[in-house]
Protein backbone atom coordinates (compact mmCIF):
# COMPACT_ATOMS: atom_id res chain seq x y z
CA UNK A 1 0.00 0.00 0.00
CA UNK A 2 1.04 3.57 -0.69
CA UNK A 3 1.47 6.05 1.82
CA UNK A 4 1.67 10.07 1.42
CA UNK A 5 2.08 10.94 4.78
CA UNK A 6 3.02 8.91 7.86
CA UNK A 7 0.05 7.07 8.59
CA UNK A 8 -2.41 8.34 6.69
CA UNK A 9 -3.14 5.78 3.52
CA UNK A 10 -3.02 6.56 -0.05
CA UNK A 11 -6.24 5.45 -1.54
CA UNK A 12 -6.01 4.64 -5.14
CA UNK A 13 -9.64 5.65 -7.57
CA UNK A 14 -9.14 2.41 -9.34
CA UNK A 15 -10.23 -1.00 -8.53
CA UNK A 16 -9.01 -4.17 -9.66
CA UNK A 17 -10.86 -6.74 -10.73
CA UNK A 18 -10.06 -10.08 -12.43
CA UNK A 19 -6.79 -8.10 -13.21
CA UNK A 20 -8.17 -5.60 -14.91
CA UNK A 21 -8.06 -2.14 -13.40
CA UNK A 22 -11.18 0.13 -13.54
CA UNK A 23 -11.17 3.48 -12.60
CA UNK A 24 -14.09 4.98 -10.48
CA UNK A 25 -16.63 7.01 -12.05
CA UNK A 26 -19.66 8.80 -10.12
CA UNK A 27 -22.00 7.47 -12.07
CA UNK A 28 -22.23 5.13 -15.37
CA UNK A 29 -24.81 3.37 -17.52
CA UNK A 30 -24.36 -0.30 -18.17
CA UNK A 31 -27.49 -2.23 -19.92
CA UNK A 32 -30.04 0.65 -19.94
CA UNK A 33 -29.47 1.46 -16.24
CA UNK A 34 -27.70 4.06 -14.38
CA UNK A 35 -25.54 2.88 -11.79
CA UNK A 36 -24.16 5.73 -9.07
CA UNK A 37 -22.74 6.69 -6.21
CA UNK A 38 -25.71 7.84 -4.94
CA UNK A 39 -27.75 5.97 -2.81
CA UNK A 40 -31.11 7.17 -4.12
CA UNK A 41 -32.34 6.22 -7.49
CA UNK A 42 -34.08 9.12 -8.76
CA UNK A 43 -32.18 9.49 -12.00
CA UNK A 44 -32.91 5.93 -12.71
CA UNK A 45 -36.51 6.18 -11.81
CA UNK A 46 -37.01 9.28 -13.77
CA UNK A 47 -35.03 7.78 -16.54
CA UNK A 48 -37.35 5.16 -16.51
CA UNK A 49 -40.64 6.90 -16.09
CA UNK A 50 -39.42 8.94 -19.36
CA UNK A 51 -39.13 5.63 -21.35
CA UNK A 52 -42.32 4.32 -20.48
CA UNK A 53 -44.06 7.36 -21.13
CA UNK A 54 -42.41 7.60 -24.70
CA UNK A 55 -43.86 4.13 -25.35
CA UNK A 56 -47.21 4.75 -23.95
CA UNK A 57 -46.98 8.15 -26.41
CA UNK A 58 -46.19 6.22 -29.37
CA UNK A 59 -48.67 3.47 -28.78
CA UNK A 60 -51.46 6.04 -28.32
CA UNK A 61 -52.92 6.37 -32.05
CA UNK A 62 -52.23 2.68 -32.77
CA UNK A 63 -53.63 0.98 -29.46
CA UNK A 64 -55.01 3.18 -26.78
CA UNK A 65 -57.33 4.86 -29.14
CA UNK A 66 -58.10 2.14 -31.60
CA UNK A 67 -61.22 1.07 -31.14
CA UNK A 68 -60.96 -1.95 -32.93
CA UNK A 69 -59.09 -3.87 -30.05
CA UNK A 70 -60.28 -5.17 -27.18
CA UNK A 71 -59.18 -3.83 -23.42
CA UNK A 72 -57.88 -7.14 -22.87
CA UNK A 73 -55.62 -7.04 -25.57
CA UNK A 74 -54.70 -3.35 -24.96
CA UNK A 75 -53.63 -4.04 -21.46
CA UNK A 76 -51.53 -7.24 -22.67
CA UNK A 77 -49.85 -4.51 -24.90
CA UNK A 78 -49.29 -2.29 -21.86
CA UNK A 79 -47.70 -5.14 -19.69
CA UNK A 80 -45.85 -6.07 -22.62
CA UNK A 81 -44.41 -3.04 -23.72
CA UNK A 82 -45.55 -0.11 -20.74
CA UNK A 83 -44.68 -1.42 -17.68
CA UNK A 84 -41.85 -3.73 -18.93
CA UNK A 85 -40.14 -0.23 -19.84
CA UNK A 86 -40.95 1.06 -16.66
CA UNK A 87 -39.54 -1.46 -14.24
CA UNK A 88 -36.60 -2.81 -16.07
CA UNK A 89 -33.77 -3.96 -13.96
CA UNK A 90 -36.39 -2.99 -10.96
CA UNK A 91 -35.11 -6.16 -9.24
CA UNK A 92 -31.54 -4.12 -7.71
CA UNK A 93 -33.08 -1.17 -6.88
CA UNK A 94 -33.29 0.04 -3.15
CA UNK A 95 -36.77 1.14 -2.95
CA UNK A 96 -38.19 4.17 -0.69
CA UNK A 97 -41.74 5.59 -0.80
CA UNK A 98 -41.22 8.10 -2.81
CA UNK A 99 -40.38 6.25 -5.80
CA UNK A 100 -43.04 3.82 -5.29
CA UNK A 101 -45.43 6.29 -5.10
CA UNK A 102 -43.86 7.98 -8.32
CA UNK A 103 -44.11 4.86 -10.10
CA UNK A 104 -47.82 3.72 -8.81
CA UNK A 105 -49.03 7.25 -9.83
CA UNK A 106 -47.56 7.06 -13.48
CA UNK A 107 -48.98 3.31 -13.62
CA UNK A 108 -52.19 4.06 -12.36
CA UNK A 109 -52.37 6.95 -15.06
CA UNK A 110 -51.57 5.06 -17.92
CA UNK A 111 -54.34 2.13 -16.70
CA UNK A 112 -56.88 4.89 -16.51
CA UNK A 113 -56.06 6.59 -20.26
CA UNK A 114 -56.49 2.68 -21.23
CA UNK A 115 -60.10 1.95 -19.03
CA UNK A 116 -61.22 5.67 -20.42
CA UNK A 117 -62.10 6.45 -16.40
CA UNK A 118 -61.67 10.32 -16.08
CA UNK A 119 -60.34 11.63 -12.58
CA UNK A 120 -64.17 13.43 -12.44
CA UNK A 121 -65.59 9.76 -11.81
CA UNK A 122 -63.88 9.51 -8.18
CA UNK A 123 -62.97 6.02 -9.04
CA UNK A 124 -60.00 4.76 -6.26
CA UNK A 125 -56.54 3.08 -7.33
CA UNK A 126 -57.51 0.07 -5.86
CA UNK A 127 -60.81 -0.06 -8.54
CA UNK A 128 -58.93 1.02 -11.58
CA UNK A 129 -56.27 -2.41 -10.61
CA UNK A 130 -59.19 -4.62 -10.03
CA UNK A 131 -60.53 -3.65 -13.28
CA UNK A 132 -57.64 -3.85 -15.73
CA UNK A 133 -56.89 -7.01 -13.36
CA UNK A 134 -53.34 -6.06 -12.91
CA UNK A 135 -50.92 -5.65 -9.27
CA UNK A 136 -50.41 -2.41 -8.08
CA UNK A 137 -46.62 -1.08 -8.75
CA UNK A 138 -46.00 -2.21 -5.01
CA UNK A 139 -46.82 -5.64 -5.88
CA UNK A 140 -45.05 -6.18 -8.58
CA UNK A 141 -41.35 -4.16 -7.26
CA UNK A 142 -41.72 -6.68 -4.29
CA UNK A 143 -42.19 -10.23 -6.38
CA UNK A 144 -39.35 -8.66 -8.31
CA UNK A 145 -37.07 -8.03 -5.75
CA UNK A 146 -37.85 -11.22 -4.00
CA UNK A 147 -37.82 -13.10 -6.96
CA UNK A 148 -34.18 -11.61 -7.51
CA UNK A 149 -32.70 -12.15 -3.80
CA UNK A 150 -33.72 -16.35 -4.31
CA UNK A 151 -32.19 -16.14 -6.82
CA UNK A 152 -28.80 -14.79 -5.20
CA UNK A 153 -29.64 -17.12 -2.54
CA UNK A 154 -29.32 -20.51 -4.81
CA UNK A 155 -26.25 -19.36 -6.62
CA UNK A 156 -22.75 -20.82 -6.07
CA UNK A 157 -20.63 -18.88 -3.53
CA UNK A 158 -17.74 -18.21 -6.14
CA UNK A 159 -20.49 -16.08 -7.82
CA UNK A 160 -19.73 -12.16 -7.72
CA UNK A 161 -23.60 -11.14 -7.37
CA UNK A 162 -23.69 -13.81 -4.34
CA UNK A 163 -20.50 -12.11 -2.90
CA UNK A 164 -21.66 -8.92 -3.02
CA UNK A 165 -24.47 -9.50 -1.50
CA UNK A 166 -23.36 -10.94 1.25
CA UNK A 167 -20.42 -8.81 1.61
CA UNK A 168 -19.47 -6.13 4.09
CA UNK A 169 -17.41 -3.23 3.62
CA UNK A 170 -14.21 -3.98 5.14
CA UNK A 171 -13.56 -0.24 6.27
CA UNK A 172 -15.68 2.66 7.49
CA UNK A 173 -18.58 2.68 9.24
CA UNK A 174 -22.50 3.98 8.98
CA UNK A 175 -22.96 7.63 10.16
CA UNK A 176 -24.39 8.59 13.10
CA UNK A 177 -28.95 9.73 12.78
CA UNK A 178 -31.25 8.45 10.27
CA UNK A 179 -29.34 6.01 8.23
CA UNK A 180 -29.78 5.54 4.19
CA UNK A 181 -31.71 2.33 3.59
CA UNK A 182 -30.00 -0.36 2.21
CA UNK A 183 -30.93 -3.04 -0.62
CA UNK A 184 -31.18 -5.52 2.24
CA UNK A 185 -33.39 -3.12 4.51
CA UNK A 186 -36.07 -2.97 1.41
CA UNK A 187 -36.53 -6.57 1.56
């Protein structure tokens, strides 16, 4: 290890893995999704929100307002192509309320433009879901996430997802207060 000063450590920005060295970045996309230092997601949920939206909007003249197709197979369509947009790679995300509630309100919107139910009816989330017969956002981001973590559990040990984790930082510690919540604390 490097030192600058006596005692204090020199800590290098790049990380070696599998001997190749990487340098750190604050933040980096990899597959569609925006991995960061940060510990909340809102660029990613934004990010995805936007892409969901831009398929809804592209779908609208085509599906949503064609009045040749059924509901049914408009809300296949929507599953298929909507809300697949909107939660990819949902399953590594650390979830807080806000973004669940973000998510739920753009979901329940776009089943709503799809059921034709206007915000003057005064019909409730929970109405709109039983009708187009699909899980609230909530719902479906925990079956995800769960989904995801049995799948951690039953892989081999040598596997890096496995690893990390199960890992612990080695150094540092948690600050003192409210603490950030963790991917392990959301499930």
């Amino acid at each position: 290890m490097h030192q600058t000063a006596p005692g204090k450590p020199y800590h290098d920005p790049c990380i070696i893995v599998k001997g190749h060295k990487l340098q750190a970045v604050d933040r980096f996309t990899y597959l569609d999704s925006t991995l960061s230092r940060e510990v909340g997601i809102d660029v990613v949920v934004n990010n995805r929100t936007a892409k969901a939206s831009a398929a809804f909007g592209r779908l609208k003249k085509n599906v949503w307002e064609h009045r040749g197709l059924s509901i049914t197979t408009k809300l296949k369509i929507y599953r298929a192509v909507v809300l697949t947009a909107l939660l990819h790679a949902c399953e590594i995300w650390t979830i807080y309320s806000r973004y669940a509630k973000q998510l739920n309100h753009f979901h329940s919107g776009c089943l709503r433009r799809i059921l034709r139910i206007k915000w003057q009816d005064k019909i409730p989330d929970s109405e709109v879901l039983r009708r187009a017969c699909i899980p609230s956002i909530y719902a479906v981001l925990q079956k995800t996430q769960l989904r995801w973590a049995g799948h951690l559990v039953r892989m081999s040990d040598s596997r890096l997802p496995k690893q990390i984790f199960y890992g612990e930082l080695s150094s540092g510690k948690r600050s003192a207060g409210g603490q950030k919540k963790r991917y392990k604390d959301s499930l």
